[in-house]
Protein backbone atom coordinates (compact mmCIF):
# COMPACT_ATOMS: atom_id res chain seq x y z
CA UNK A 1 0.00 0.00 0.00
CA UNK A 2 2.84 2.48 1.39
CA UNK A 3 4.32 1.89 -2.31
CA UNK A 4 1.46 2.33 -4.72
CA UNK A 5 0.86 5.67 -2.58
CA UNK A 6 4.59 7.23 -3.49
CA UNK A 7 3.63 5.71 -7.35
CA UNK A 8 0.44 7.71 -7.67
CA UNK A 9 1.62 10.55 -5.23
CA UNK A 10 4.69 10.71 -7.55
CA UNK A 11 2.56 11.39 -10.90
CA UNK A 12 0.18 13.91 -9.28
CA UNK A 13 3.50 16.13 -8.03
CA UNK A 14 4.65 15.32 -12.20
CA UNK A 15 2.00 16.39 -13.42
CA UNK A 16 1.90 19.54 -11.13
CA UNK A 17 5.98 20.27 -12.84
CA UNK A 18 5.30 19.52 -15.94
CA UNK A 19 2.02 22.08 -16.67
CA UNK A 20 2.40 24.00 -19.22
CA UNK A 21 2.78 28.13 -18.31
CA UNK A 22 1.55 30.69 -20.54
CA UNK A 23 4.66 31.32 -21.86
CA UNK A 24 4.20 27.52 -23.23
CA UNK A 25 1.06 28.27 -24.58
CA UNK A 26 1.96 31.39 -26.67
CA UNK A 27 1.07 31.17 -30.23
CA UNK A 28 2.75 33.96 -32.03
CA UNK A 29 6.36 33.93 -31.53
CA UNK A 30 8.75 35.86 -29.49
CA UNK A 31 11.78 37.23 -28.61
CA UNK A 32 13.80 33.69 -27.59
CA UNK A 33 12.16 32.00 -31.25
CA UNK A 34 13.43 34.81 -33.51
CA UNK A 35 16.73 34.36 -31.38
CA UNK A 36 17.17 30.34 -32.86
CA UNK A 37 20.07 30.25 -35.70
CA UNK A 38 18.00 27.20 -36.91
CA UNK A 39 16.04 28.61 -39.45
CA UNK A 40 14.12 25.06 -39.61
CA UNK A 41 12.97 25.76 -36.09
CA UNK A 42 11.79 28.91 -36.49
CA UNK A 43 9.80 28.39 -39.60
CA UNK A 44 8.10 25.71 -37.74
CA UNK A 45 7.51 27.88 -34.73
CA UNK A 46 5.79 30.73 -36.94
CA UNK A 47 4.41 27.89 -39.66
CA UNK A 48 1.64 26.79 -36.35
CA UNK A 49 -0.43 30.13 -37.76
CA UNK A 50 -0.90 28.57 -40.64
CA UNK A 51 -1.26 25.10 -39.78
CA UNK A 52 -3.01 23.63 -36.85
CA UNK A 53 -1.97 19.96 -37.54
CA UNK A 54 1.69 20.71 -36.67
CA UNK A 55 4.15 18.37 -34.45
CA UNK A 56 4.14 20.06 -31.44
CA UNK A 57 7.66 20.49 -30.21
CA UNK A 58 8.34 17.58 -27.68
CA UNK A 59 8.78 18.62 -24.11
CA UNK A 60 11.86 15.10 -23.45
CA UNK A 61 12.88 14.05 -20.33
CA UNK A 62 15.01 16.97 -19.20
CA UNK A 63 12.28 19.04 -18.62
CA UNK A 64 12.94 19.62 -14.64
CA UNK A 65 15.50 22.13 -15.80
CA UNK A 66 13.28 24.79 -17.22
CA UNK A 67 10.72 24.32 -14.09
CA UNK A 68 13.64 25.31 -11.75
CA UNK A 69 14.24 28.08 -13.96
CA UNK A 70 10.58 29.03 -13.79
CA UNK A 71 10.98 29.01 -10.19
CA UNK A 72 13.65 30.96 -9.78
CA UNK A 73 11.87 33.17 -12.30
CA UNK A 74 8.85 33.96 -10.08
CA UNK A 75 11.23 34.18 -6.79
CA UNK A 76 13.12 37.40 -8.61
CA UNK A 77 10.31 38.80 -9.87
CA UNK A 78 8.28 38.93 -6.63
CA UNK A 79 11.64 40.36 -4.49
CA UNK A 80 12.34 43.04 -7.35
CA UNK A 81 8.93 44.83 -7.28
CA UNK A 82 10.53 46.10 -3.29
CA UNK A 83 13.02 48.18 -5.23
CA UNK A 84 11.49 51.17 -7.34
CA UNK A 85 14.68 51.25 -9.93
CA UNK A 86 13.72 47.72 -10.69
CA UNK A 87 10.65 47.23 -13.17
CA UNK A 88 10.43 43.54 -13.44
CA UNK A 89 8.55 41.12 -16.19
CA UNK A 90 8.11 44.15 -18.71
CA UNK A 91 6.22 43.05 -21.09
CA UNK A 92 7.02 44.99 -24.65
CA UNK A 93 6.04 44.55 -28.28
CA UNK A 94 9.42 43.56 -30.08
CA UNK A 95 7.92 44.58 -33.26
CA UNK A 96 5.53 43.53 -36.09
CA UNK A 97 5.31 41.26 -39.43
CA UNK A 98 2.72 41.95 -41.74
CA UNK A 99 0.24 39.56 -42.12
CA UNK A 100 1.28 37.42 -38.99
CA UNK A 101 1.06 39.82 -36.29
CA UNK A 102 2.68 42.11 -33.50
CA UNK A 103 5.17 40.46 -31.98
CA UNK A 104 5.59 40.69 -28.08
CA UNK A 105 8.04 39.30 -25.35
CA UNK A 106 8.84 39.68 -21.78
CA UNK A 107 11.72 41.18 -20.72
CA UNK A 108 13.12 39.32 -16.55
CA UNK A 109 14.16 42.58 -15.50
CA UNK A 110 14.58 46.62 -16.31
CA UNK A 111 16.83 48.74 -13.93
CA UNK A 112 15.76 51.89 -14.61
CA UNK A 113 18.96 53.70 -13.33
CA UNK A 114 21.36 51.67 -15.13
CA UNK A 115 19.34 51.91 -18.19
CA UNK A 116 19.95 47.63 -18.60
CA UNK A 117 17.46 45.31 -19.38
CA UNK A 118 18.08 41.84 -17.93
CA UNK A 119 17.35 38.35 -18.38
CA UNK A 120 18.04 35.49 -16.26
CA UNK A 121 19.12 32.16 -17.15
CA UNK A 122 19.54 29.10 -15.03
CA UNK A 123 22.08 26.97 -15.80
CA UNK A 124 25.18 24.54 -14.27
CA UNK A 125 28.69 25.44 -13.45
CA UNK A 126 29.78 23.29 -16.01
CA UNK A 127 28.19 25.10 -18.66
CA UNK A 128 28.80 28.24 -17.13
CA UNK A 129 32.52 27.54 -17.02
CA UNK A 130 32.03 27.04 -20.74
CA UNK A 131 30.41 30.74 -21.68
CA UNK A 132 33.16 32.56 -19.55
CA UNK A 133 35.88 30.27 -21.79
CA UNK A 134 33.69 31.78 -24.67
CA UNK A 135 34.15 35.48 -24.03
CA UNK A 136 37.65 35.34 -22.43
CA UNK A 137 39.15 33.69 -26.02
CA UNK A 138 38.87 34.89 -29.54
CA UNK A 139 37.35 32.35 -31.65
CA UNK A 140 39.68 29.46 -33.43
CA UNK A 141 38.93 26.61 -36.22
CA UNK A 142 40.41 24.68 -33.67
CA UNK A 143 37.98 25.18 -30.67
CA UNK A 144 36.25 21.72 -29.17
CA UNK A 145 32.36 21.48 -30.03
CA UNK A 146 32.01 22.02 -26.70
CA UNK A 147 32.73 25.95 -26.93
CA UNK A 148 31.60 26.24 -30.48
CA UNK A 149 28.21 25.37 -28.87
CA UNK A 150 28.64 27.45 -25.83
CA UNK A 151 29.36 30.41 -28.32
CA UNK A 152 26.86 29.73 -30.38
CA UNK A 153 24.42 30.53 -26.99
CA UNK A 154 25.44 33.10 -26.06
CA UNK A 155 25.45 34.66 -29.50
CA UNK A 156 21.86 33.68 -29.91
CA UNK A 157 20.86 35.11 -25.93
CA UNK A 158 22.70 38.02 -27.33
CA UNK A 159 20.29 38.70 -30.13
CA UNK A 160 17.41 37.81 -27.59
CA UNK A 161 18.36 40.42 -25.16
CA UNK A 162 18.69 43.32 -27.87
CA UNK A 163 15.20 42.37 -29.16
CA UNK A 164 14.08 43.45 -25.30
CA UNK A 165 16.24 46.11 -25.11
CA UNK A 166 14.56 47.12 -29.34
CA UNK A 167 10.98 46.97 -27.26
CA UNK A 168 11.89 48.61 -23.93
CA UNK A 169 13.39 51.58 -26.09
CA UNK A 170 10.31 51.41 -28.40
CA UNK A 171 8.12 52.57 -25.13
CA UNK A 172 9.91 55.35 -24.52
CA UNK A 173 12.60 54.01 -21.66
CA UNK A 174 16.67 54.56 -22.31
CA UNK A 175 18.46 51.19 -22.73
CA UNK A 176 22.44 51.27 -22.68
CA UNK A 177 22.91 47.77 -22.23
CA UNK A 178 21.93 44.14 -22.43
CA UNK A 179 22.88 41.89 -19.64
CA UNK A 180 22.12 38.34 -19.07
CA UNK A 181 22.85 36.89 -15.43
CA UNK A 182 23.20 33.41 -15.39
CA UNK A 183 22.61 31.52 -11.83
CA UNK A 184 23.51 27.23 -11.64
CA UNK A 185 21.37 25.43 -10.51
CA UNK A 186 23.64 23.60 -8.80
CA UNK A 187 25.24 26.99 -7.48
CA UNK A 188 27.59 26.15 -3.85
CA UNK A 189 28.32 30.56 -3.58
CA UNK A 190 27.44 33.86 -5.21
CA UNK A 191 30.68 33.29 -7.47
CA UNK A 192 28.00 31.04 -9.42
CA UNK A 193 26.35 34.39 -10.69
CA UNK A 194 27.58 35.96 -13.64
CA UNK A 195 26.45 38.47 -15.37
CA UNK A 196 27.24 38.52 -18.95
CA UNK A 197 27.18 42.99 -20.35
CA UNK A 198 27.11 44.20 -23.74
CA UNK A 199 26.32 47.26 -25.31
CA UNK A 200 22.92 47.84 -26.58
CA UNK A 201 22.54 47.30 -30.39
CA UNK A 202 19.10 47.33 -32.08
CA UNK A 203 20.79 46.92 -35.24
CA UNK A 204 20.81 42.79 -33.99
CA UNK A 205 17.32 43.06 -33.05
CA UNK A 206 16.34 44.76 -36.79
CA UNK A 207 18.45 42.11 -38.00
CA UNK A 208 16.34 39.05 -36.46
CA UNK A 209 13.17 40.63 -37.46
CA UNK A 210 14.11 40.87 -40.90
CA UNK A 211 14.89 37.39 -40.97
CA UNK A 212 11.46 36.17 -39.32
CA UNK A 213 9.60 38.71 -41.94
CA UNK A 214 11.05 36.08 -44.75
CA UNK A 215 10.53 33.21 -43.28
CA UNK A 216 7.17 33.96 -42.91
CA UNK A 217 6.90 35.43 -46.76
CA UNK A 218 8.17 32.17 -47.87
CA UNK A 219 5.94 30.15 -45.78
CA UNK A 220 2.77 31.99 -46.89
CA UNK A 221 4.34 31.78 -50.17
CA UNK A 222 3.90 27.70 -50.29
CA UNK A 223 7.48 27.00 -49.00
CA UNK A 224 7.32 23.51 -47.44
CA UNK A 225 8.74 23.53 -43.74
CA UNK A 226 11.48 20.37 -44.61
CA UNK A 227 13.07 23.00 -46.88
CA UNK A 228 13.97 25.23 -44.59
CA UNK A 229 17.73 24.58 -43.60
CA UNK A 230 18.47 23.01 -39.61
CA UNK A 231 21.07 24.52 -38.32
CA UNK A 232 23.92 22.24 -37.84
CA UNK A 233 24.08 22.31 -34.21
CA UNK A 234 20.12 22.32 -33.25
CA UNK A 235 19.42 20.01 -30.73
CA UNK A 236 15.86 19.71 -31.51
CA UNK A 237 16.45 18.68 -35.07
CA UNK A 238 19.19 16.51 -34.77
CA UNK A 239 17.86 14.75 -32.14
CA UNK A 240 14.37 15.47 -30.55
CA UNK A 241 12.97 15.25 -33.87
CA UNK A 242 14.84 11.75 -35.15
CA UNK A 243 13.41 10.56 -31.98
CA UNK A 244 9.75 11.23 -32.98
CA UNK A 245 10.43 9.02 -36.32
């Protein structure tokens, strides 16, 4: 008896994690989609407008991750509304594609007298030791795939966070830089908090919605999504997806 309580016990907590938030449930896309470099991806993230009958991406077994994130998430939001020069979970419009729609996104964090927006991403100190590697050496042709992938995250939060900073300086507030702390989830001290600064560039964030404003053309335009090129490195096309076949 004591066991077939922990079973079902067990799947009611699971199911409790794994419910989707509303940021799962969004339907137009936003600020982390127009980030992807795999242009496969996000064709099939704006392609759901068109077609109801799409795969829906697959969740996997490593969701537990993102939940802790989520957590984390809420706890900073709900101690940041104590300080008045923090504005947290702005919500902005990023900008618009005709025909598919305005395009909006929430932004972690705004401090107003440092003119930064924020995001926060959860992560281990493996990784992390990986994205300082990233920024503290110029790239080589003879870098592990290990920090051509850690690069290749940062340069994509990178676009992310500009496409914030594009909206937050669309309503009217001054943004001089993009920052993205990263916290491990398996943090031991504070010196598992970095903060990753760049200067704000809404050239990257033009760039990205230039991009999404052809792949949606070309999708309305009877482009089929397997002809849209996966990015070499895409997790969820070189493996999610073969998994689903």
């Amino acid at each position: 008896m004591t066991s077939t309580a922990a079973s079902l016990i067990r799947e009611r907590v699971l199911d409790l994690l794994s419910e989707p938030t509303d940021r799962d449930k969004q339907r137009l896309v936003g600020a982390s989609n127009l980030s992807n470099p795999c242009t496969r991806c996000l064709a099939q993230d704006m392609a759901g407008m068109l077609h109801d009958d799409l795969e829906v991406a697959p969740r996997g077994d490593y969701y537990l991750g993102a939940v802790i994130g989520t957590a984390i998430h809420a706890l900073l939001e709900e101690r940041a509304y104590n300080d008045p020069n923090l504005a947290p979970e702005h919500r902005v419009i990023i900008g618009e594609i005709p025909g598919y729609g305005v395009l909006k996104s929430t932004s972690d964090l705004y401090v107003v007298d440092l003119a930064g927006t924020v995001d926060y991403k959860t992560t281990t100190r493996e990784k992390l030791g990986k994205y300082r590697t990233t920024v503290q050496l110029p790239p080589t042709d003879l870098d592990p795939e290990v920090i051509v992938k850690a690069r290749l995250t940062l340069q994509q939060y990178d676009v992310q966070l500009n496409l914030y900073g594009k909206g937050m300086e669309d309503a009217g507030n001054p943004v001089e830089t993009v920052n993205i702390v990263f916290i491990c989830r398996d943090a031991k001290t504070e010196a598992d908090v970095w903060v990753h600064s760049q200067p704000y560039r809404r050239e990257v964030a033009e760039k990205a919605l230039d991009r999404a404003t052809r792949i949606w053309q070309a999708l309305v335009s009877g482009k089929e999504l397997d002809t849209f090129k996966s990015h070499p490195l895409c997790y969820r096309c070189n493996v999610l997806r073969k998994e689903q076949l």
